[in-house]
Protein backbone atom coordinates (compact mmCIF):
# COMPACT_ATOMS: atom_id res chain seq x y z
CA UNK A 1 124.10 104.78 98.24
CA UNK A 2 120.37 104.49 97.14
CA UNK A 3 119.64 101.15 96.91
CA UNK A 4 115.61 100.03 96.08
CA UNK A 5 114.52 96.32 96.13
CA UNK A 6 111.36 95.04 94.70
CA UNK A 7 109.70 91.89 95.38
CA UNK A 8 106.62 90.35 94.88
CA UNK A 9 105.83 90.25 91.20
CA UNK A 10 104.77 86.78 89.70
CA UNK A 11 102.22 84.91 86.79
CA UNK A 12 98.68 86.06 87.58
CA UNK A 13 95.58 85.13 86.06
CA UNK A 14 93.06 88.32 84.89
CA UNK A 15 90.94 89.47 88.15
CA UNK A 16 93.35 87.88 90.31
CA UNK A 17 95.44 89.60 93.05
CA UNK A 18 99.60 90.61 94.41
CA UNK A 19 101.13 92.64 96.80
CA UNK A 20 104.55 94.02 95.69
CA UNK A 21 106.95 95.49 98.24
CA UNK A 22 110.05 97.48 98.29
CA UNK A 23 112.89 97.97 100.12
CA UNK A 24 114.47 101.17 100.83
CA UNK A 25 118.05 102.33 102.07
CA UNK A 26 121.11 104.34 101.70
CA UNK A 27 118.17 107.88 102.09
CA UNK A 28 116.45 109.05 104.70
CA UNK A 29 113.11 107.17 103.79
CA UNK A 30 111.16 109.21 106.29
CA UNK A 31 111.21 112.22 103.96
CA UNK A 32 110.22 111.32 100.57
CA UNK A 33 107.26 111.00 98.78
CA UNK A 34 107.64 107.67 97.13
CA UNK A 35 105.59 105.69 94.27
CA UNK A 36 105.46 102.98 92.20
CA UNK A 37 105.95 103.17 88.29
CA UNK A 38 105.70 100.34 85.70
CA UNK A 39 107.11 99.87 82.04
CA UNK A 40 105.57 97.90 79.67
CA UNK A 41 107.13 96.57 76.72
CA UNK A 42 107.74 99.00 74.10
CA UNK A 43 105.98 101.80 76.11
CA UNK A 44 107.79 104.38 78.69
CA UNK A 45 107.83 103.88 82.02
CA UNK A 46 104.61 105.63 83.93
CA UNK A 47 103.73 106.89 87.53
CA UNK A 48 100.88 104.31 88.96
CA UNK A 49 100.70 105.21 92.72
CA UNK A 50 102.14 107.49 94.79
CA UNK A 51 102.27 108.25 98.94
CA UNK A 52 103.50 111.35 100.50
CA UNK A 53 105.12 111.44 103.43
CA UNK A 54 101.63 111.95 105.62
CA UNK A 55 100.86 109.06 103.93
CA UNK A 56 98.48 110.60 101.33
CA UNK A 57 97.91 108.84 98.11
CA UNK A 58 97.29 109.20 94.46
CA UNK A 59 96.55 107.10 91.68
CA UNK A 60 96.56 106.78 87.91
CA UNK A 61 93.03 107.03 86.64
CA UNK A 62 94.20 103.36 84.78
CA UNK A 63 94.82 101.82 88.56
CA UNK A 64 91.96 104.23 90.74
CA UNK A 65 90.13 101.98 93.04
CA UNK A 66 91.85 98.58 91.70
CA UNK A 67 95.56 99.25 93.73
CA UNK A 68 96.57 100.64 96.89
CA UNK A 69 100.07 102.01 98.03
CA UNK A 70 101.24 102.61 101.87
CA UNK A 71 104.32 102.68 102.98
CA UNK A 72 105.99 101.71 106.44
CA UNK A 73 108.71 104.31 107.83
CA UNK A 74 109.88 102.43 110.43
CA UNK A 75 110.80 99.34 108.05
CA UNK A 76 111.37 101.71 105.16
CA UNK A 77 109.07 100.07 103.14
CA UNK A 78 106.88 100.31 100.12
CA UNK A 79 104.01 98.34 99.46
CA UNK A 80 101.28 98.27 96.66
CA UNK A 81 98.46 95.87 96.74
CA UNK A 82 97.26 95.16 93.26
CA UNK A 83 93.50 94.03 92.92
CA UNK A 84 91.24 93.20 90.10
CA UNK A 85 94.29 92.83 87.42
CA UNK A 86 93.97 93.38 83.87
CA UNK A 87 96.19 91.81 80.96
CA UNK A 88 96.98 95.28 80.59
CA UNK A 89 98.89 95.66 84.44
CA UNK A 90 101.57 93.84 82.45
CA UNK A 91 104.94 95.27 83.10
CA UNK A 92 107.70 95.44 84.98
CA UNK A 93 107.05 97.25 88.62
CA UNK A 94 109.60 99.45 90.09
CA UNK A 95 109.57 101.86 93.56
CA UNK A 96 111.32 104.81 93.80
CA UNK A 97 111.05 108.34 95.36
CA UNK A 98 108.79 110.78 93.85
CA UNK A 99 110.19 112.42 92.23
CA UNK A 100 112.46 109.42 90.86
CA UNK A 101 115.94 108.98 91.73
CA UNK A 102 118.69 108.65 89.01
CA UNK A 103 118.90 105.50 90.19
CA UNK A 104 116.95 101.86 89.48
CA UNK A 105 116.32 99.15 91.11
CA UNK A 106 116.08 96.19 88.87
CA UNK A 107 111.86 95.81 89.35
CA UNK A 108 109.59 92.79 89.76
CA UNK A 109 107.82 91.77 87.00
CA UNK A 110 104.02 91.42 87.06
CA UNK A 111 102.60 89.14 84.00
CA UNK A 112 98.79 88.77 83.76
CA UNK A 113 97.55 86.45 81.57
CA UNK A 114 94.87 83.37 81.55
């Protein structure tokens, strides 16, 4: 079965930096597009990044130039580096194909705040 593990998330202060990752199995990685979403609290959960299988990208217009997604076929991972974060990055992180499984993985929560 599906099964997607994120990692990475912590307490940053505003400006500062992560990397989030994501493990993959139970699909054959290779072949999906996959991205990263986010939910805030008390807003629905939104596309940030995304990588194709060629390994193009695209980005919300919120996260353009500030994040950057790649992904490693071999490991089946997903990564997203996070730079320059904003209060606002606040939210739980997930991965997931693109378009999204039915299924979750439980996310990594990113908090920034001074």
């Amino acid at each position: 079965q599906v099964q997607l593990v994120e990692s990475g998330g912590g307490l940053v202060q505003p400006g500062g930096s992560l990397r989030l990752s994501c493990a993959a199995s139970g699909f054959v990685f290779s072949i999906y597009a996959m991205g990263w979403y986010r939910q805030a609290p008390g807003k629905q959960r939104e596309l940030v990044a995304s990588i194709t299988i060629g390994g193009f990208t695209n980005y919300a217009d919120s996260v353009n130039g500030r994040f950057t997604i790649s992904r490693d076929n071999a490991k089946k991972m997903v990564y997203l580096q996070m730079n320059s974060l904003k209060p606002e990055d606040t939210a739980v992180y997930y991965c997931n194909a693109k378009p999204a499984f039915g299924y979750w993985g439980q996310g990594t929560q990113v908090t920034v705040s001074a």
